[in-house]
PDB file of N, CA and C in Angstrom:
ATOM      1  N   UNK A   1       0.844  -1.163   0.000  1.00  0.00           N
ATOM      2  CA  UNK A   1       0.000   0.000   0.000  1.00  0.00           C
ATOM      3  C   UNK A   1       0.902   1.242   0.000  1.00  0.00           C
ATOM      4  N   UNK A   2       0.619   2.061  -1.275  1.00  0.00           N
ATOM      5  CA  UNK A   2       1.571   3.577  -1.437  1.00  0.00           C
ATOM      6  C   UNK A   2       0.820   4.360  -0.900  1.00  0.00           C
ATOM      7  N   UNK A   3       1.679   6.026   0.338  1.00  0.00           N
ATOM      8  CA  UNK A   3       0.487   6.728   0.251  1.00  0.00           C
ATOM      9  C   UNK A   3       1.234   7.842  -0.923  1.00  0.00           C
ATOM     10  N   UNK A   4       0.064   8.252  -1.181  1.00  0.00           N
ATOM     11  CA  UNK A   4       0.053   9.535  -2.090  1.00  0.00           C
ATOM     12  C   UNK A   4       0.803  10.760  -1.157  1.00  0.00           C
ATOM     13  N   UNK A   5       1.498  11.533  -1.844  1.00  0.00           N
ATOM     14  CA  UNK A   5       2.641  12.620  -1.400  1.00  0.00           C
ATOM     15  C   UNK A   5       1.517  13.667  -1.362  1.00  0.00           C
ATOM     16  N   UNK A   6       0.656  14.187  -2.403  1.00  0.00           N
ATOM     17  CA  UNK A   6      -0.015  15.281  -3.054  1.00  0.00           C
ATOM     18  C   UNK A   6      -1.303  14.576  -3.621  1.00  0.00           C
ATOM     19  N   UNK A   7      -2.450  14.997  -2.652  1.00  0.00           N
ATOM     20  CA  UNK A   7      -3.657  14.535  -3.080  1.00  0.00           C
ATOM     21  C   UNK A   7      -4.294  15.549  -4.438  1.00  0.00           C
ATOM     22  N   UNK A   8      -5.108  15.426  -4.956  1.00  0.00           N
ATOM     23  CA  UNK A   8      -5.642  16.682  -5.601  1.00  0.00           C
ATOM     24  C   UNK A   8      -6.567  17.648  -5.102  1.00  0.00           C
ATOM     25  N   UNK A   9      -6.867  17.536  -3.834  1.00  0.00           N
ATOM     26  CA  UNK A   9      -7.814  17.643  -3.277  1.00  0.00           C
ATOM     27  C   UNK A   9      -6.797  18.858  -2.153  1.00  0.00           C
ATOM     28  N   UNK A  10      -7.268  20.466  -2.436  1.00  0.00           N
ATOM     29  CA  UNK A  10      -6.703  21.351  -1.192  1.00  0.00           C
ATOM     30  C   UNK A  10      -5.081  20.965  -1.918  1.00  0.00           C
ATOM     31  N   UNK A  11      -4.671  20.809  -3.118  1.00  0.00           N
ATOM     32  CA  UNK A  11      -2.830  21.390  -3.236  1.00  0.00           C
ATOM     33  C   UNK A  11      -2.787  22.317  -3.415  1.00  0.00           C
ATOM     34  N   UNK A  12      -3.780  23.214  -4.107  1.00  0.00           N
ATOM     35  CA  UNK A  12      -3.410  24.160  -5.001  1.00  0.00           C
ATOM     36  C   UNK A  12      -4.552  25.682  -3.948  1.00  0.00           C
ATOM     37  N   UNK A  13      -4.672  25.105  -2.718  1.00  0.00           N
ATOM     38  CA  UNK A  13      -5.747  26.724  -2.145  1.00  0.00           C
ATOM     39  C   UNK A  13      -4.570  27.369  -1.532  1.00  0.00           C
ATOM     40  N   UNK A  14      -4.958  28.576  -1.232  1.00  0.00           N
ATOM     41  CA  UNK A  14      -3.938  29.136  -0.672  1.00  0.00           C
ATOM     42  C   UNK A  14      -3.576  29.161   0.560  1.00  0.00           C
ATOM     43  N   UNK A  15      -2.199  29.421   1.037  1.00  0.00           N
ATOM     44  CA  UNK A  15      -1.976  28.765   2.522  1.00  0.00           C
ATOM     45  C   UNK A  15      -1.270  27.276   2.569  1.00  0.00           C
ATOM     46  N   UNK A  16      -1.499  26.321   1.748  1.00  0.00           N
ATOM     47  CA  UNK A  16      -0.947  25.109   2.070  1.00  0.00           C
ATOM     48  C   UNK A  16       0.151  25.135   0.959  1.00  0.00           C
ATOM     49  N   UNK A  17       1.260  23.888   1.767  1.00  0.00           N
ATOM     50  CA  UNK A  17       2.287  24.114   1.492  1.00  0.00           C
ATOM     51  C   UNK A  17       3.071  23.857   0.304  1.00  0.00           C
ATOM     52  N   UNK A  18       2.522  23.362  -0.889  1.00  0.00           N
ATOM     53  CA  UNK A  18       2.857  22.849  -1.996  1.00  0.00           C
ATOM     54  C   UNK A  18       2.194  24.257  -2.891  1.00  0.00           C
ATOM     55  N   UNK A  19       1.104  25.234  -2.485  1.00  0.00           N
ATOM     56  CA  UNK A  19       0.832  26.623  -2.833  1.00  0.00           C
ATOM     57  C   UNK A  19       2.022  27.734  -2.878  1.00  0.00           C
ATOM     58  N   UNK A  20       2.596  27.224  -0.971  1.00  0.00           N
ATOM     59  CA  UNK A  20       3.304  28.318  -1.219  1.00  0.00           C
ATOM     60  C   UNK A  20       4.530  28.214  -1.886  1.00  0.00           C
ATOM     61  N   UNK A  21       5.378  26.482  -2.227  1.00  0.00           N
ATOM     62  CA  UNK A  21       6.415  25.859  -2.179  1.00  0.00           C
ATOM     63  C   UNK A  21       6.664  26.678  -3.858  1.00  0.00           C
ATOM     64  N   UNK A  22       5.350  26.394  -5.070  1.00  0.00           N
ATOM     65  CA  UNK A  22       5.417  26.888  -5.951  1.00  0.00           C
ATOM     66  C   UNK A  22       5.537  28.423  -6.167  1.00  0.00           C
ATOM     67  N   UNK A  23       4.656  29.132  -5.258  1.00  0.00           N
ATOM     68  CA  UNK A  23       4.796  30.429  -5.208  1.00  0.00           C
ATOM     69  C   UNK A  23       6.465  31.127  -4.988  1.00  0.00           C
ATOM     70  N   UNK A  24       7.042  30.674  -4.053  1.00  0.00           N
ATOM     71  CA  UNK A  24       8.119  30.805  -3.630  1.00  0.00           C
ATOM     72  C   UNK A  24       9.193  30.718  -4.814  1.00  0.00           C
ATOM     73  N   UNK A  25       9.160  29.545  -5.264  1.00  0.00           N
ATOM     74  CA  UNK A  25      10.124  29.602  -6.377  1.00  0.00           C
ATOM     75  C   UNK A  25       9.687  30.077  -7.517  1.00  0.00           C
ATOM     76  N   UNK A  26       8.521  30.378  -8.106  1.00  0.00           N
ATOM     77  CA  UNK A  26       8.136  31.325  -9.041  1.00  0.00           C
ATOM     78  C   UNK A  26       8.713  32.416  -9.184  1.00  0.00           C
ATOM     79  N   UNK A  27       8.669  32.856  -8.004  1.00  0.00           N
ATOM     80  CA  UNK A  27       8.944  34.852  -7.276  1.00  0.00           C
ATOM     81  C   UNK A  27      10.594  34.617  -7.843  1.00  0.00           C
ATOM     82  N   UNK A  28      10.968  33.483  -6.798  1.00  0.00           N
ATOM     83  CA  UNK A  28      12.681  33.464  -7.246  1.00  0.00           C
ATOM     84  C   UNK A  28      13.185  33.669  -8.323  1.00  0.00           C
ATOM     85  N   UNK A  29      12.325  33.209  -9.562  1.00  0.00           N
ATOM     86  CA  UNK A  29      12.552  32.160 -10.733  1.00  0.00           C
ATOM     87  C   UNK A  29      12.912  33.772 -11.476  1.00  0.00           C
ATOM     88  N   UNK A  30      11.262  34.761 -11.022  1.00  0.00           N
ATOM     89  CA  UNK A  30      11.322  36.139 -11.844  1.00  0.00           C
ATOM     90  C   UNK A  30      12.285  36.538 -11.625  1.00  0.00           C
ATOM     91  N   UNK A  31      12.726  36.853 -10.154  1.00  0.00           N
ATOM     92  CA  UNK A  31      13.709  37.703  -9.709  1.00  0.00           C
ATOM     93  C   UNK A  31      15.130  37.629 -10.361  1.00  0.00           C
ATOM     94  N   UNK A  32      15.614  36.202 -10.456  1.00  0.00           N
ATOM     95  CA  UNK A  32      16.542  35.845 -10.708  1.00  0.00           C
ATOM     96  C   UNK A  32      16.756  36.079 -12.485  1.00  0.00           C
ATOM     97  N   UNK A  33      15.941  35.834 -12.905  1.00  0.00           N
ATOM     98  CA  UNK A  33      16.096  35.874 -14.532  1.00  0.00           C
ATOM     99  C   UNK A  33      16.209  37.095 -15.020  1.00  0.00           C
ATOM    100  N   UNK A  34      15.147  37.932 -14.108  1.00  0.00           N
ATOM    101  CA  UNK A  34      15.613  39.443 -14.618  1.00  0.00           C
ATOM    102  C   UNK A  34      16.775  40.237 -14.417  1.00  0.00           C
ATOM    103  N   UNK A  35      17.485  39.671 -13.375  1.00  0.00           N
ATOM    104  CA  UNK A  35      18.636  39.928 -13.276  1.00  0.00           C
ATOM    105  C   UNK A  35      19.769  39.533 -13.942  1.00  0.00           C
ATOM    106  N   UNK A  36      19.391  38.179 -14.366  1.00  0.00           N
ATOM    107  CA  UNK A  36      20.457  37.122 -15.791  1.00  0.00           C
ATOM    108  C   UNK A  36      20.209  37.613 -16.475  1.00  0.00           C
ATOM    109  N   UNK A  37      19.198  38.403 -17.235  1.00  0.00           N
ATOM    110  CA  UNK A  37      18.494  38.955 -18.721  1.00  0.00           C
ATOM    111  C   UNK A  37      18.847  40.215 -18.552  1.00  0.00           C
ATOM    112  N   UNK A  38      19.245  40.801 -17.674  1.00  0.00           N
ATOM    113  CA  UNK A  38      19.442  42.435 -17.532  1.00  0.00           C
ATOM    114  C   UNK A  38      20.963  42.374 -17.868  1.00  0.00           C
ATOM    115  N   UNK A  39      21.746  40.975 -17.035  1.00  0.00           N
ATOM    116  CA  UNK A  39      22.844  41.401 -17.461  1.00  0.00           C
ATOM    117  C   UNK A  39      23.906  40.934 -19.077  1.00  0.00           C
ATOM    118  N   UNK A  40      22.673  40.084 -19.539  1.00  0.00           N
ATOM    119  CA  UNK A  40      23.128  39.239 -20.727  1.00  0.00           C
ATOM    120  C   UNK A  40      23.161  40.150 -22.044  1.00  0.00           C
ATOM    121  N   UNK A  41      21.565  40.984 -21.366  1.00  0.00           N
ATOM    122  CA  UNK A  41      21.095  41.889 -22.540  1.00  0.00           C
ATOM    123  C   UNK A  41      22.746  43.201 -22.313  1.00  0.00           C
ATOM    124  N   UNK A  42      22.670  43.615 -21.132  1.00  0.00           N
ATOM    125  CA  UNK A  42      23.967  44.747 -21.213  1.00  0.00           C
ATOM    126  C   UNK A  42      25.215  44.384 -21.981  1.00  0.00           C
ATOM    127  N   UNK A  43      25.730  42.800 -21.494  1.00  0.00           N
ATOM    128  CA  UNK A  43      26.727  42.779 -21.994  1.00  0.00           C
ATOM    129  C   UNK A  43      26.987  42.469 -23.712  1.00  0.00           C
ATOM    130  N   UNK A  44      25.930  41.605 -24.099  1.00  0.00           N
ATOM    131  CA  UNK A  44      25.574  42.237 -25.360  1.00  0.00           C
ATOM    132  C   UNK A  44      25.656  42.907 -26.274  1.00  0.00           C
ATOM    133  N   UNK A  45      25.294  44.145 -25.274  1.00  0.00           N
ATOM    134  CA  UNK A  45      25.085  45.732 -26.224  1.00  0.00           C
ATOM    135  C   UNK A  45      26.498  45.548 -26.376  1.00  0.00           C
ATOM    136  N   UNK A  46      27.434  45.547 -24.993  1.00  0.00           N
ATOM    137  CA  UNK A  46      28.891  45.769 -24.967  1.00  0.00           C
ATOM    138  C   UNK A  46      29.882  45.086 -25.939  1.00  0.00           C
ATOM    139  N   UNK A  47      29.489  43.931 -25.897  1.00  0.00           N
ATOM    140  CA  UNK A  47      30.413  43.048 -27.228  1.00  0.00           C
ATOM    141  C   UNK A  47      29.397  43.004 -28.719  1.00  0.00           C
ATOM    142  N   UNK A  48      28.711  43.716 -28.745  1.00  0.00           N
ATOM    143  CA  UNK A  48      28.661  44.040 -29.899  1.00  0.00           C
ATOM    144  C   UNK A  48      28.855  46.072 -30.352  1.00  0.00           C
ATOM    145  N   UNK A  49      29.357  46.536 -29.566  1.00  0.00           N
ATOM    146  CA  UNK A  49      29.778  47.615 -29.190  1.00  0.00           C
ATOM    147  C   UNK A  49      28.591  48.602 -29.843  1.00  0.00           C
ATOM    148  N   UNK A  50      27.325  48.794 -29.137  1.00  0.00           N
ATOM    149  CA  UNK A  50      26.447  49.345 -29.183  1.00  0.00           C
ATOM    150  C   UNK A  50      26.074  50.037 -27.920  1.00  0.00           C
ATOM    151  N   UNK A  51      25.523  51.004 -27.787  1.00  0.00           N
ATOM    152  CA  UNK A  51      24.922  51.622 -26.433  1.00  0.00           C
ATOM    153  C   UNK A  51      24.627  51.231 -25.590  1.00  0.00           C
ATOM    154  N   UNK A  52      24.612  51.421 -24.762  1.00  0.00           N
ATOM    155  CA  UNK A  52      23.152  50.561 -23.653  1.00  0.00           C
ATOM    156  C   UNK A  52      22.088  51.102 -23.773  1.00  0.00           C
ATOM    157  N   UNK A  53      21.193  50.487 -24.217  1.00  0.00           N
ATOM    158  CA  UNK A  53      19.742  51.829 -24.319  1.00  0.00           C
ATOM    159  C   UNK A  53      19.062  51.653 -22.927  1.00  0.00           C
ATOM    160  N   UNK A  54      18.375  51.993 -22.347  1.00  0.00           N
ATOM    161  CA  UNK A  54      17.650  52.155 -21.265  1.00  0.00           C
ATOM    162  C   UNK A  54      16.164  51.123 -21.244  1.00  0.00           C
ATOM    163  N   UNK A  55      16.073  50.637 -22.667  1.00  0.00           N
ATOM    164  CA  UNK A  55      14.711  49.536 -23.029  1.00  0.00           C
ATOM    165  C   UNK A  55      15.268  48.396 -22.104  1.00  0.00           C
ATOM    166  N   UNK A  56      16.634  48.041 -21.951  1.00  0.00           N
ATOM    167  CA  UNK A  56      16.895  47.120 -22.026  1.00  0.00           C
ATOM    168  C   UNK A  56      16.226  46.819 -20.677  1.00  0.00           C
ATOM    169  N   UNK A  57      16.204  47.552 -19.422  1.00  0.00           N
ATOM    170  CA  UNK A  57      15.750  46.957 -18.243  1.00  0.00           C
ATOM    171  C   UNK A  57      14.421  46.455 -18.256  1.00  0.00           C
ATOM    172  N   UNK A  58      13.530  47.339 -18.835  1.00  0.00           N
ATOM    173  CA  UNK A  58      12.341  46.907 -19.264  1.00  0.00           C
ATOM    174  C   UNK A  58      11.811  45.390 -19.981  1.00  0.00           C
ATOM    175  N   UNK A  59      13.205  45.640 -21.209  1.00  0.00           N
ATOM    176  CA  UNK A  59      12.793  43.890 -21.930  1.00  0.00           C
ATOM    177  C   UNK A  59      12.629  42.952 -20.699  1.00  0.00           C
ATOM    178  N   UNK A  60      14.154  43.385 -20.246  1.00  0.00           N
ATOM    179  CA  UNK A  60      14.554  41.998 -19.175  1.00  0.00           C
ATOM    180  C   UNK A  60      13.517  41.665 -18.291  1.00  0.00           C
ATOM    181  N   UNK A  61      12.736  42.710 -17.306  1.00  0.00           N
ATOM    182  CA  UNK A  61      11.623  42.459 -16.368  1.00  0.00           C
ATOM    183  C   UNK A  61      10.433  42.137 -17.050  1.00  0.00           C
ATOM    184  N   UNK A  62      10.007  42.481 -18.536  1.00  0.00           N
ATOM    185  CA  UNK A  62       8.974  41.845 -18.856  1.00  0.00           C
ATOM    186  C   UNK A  62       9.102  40.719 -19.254  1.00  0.00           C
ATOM    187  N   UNK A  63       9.962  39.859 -20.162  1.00  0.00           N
ATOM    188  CA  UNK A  63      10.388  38.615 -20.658  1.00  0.00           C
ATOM    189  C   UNK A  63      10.475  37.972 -19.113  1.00  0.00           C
ATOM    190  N   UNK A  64      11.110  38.102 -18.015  1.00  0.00           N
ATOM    191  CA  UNK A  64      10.794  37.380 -16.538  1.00  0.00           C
ATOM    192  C   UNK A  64       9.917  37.610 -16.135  1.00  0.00           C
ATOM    193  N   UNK A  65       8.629  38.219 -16.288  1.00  0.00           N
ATOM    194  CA  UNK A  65       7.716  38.185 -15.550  1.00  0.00           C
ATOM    195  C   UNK A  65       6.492  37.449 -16.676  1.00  0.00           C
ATOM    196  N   UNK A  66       6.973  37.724 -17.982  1.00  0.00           N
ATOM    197  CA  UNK A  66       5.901  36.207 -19.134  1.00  0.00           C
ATOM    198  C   UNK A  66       6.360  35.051 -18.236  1.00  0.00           C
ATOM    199  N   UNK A  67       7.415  34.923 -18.111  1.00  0.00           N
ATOM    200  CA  UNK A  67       8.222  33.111 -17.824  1.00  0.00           C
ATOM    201  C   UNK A  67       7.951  33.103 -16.271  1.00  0.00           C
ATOM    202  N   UNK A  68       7.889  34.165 -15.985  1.00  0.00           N
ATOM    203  CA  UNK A  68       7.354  33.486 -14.470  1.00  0.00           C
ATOM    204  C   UNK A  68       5.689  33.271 -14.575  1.00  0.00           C
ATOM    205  N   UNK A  69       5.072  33.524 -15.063  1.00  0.00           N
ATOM    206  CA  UNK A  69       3.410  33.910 -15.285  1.00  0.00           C
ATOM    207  C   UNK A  69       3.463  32.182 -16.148  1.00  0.00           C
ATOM    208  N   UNK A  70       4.461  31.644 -16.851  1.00  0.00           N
ATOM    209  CA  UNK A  70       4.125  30.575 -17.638  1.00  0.00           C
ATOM    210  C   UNK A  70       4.940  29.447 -16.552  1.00  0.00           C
ATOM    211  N   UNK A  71       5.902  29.496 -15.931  1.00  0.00           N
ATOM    212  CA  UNK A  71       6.055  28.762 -15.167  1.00  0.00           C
ATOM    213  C   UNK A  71       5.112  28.110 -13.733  1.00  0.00           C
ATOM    214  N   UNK A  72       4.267  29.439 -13.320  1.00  0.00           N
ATOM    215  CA  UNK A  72       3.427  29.390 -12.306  1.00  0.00           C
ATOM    216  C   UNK A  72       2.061  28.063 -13.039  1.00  0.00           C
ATOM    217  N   UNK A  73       2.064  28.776 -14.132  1.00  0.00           N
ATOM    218  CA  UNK A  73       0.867  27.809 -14.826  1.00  0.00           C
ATOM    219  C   UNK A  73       1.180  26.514 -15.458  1.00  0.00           C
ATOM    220  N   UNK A  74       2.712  26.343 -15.463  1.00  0.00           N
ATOM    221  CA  UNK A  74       3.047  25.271 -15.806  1.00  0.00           C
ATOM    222  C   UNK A  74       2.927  23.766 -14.597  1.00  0.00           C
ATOM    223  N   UNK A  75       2.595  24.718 -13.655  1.00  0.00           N
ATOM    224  CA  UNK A  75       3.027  23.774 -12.185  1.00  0.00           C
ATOM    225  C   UNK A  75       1.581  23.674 -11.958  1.00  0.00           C
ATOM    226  N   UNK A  76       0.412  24.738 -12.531  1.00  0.00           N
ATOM    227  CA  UNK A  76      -1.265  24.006 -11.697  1.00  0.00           C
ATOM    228  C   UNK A  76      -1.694  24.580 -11.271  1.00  0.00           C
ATOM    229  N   UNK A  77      -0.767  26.251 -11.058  1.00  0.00           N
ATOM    230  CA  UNK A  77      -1.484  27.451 -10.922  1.00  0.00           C
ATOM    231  C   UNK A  77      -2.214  28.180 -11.941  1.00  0.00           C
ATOM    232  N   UNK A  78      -3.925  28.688 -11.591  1.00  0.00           N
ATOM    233  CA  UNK A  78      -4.712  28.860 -12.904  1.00  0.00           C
ATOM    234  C   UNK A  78      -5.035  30.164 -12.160  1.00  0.00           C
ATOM    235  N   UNK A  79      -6.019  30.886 -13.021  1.00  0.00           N
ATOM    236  CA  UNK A  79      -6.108  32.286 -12.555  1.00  0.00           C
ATOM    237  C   UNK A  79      -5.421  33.063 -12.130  1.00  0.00           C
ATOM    238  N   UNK A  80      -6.042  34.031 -11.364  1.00  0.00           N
ATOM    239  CA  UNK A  80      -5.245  35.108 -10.636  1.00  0.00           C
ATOM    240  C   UNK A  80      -3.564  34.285  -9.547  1.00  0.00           C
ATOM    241  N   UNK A  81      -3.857  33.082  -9.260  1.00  0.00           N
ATOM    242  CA  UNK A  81      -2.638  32.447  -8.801  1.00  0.00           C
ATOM    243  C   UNK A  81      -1.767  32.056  -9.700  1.00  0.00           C
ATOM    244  N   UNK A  82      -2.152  32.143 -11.037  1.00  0.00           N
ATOM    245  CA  UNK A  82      -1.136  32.050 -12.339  1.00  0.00           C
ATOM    246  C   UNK A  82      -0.243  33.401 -12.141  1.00  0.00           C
ATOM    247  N   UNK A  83      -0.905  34.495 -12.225  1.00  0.00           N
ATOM    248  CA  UNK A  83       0.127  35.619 -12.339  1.00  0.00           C
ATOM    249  C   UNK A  83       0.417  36.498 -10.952  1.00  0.00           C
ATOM    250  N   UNK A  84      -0.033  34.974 -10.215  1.00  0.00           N
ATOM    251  CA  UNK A  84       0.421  36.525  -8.444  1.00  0.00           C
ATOM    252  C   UNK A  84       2.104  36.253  -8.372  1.00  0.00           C
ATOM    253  N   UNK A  85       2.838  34.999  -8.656  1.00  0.00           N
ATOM    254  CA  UNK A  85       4.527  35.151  -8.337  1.00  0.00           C
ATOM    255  C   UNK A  85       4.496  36.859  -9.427  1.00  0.00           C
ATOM    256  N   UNK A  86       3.638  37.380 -10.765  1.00  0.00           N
ATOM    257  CA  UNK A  86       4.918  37.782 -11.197  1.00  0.00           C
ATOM    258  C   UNK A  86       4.074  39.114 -10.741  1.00  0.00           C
ATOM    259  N   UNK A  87       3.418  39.012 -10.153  1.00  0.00           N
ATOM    260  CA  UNK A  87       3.230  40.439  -9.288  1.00  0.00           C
ATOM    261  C   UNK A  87       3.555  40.704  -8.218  1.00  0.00           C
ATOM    262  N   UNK A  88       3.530  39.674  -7.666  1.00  0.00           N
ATOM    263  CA  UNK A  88       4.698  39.610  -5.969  1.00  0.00           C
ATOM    264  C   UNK A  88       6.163  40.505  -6.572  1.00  0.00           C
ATOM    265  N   UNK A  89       6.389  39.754  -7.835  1.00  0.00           N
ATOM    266  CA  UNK A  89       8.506  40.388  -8.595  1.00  0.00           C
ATOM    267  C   UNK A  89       8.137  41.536  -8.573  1.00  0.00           C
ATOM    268  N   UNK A  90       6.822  41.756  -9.232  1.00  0.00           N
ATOM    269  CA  UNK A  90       6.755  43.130  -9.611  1.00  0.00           C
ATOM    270  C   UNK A  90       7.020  44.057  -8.576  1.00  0.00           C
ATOM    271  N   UNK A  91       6.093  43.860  -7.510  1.00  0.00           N
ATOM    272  CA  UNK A  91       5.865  44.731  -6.093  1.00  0.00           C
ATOM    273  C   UNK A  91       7.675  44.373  -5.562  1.00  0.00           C
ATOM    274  N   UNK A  92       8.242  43.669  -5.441  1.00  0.00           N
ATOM    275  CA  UNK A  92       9.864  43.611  -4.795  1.00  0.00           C
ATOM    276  C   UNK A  92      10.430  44.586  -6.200  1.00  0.00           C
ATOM    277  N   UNK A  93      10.702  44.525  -6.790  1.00  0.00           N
ATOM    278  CA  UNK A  93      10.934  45.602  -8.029  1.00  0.00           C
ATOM    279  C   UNK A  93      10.970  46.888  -7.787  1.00  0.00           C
ATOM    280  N   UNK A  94       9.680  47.032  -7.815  1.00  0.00           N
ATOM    281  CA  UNK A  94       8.927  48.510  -7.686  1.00  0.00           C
ATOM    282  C   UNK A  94       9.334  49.255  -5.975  1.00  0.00           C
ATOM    283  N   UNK A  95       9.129  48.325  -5.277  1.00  0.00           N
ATOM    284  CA  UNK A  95       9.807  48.909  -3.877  1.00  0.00           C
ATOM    285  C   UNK A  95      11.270  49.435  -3.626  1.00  0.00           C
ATOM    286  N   UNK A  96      11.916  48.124  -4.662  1.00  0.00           N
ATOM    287  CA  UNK A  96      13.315  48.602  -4.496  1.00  0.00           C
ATOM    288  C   UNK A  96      13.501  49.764  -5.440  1.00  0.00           C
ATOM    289  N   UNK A  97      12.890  50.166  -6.562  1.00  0.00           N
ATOM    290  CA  UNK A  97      13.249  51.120  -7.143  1.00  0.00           C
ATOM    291  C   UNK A  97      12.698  51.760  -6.466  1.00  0.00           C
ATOM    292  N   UNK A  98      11.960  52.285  -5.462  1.00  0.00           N
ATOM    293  CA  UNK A  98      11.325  53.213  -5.030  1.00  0.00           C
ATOM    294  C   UNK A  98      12.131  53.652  -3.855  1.00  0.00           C
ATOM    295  N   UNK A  99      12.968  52.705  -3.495  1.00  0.00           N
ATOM    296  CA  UNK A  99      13.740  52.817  -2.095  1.00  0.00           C
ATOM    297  C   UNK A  99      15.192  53.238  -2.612  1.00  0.00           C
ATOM    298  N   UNK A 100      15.447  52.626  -3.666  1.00  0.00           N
ATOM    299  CA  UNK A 100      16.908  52.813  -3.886  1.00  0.00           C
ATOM    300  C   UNK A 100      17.049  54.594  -4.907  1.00  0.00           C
ATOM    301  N   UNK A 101      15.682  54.782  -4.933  1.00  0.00           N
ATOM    302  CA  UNK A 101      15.453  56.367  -5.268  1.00  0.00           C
ATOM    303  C   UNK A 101      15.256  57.227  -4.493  1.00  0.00           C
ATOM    304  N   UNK A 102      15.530  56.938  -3.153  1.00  0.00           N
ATOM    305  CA  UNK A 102      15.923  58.031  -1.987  1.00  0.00           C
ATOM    306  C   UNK A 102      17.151  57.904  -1.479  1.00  0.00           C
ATOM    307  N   UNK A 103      17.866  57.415  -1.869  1.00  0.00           N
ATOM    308  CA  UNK A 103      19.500  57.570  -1.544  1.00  0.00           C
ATOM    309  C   UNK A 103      20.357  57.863  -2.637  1.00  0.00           C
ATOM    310  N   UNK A 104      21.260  58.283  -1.971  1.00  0.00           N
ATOM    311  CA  UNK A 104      22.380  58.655  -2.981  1.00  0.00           C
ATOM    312  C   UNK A 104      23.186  59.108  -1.998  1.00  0.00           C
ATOM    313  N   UNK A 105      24.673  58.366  -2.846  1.00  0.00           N
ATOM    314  CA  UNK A 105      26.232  58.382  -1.898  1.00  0.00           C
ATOM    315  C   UNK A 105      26.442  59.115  -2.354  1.00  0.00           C
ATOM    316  N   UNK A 106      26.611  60.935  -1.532  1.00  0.00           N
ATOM    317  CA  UNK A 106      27.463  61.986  -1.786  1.00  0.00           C
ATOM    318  C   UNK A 106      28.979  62.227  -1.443  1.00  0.00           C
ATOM    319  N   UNK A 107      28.891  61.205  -0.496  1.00  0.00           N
ATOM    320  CA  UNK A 107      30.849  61.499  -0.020  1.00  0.00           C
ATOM    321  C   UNK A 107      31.392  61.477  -0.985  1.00  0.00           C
ATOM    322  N   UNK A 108      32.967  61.730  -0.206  1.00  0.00           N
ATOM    323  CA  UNK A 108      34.018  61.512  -1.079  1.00  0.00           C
ATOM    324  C   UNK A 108      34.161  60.761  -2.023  1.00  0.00           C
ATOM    325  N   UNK A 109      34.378  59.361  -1.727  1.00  0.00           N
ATOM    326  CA  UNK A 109      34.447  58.028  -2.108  1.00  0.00           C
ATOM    327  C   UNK A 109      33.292  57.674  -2.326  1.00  0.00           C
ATOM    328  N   UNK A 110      32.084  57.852  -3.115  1.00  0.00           N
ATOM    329  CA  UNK A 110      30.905  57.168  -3.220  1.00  0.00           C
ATOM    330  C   UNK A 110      30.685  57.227  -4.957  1.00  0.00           C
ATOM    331  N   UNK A 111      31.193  58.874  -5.003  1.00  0.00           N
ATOM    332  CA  UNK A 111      30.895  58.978  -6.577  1.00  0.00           C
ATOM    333  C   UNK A 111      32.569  58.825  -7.346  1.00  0.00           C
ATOM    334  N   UNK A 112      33.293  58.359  -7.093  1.00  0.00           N
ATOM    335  CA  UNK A 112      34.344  58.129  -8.032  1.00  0.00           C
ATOM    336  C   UNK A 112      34.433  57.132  -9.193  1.00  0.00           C
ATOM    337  N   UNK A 113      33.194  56.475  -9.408  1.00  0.00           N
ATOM    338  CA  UNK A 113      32.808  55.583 -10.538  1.00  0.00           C
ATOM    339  C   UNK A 113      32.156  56.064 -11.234  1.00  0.00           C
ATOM    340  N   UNK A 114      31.333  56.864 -11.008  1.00  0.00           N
ATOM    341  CA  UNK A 114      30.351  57.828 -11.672  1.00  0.00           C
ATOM    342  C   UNK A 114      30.676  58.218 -13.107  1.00  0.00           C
TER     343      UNK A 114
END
């Protein structure tokens, strides 16, 4: 007699742990890719000795947030739980740009890369 790991029954509501197990690595999945795609797309521009245009951050977070929206649904998440990992990225995104837009290193040593 096998027992079953994952009934079908309550995997997929929210709160239990195979909900959040997927959610979790969804969020990661965005986070992480937009950051591989932000820097694949830069270096890119660089070895093919073109600009950096400013689209590029944009491609990168939207192309990770399709693949996180298709990964979520690839696992059994339907509806609005299909696209909450890539609105969770979104909201960590949007905070950090919102946070990392009230600082700025004026010392000495802060702007010498600039």
């Amino acid at each position: 007699m096998s027992k079953k790991l994952f009934t079908n029954d309550n995997v997929y509501t929210p709160g239990s742990s195979r909900f959040l197990s997927i959610l979790s690595w969804s969020v990661s999945a965005v986070l992480l890719l937009f950051l591989c795609l932000a820097h694949i797309f830069v270096m890119l521009c660089f070895s093919l000795n073109w600009y950096v245009s400013a689209i590029v951050a944009p491609i990168a977070l939207l192309v990770s947030l399709i693949v996180g929206s298709w990964l979520a649904r690839r696992e059994g998440l339907i509806g609005w739980q299909g696209i909450t990992p890539s609105l969770i990225a979104l909201t960590v995104v949007g905070a950090s740009l919102f946070l990392a837009s009230k600082f700025f290193d004026m010392s000495w040593d802060g702007l010498w890369y600039h």
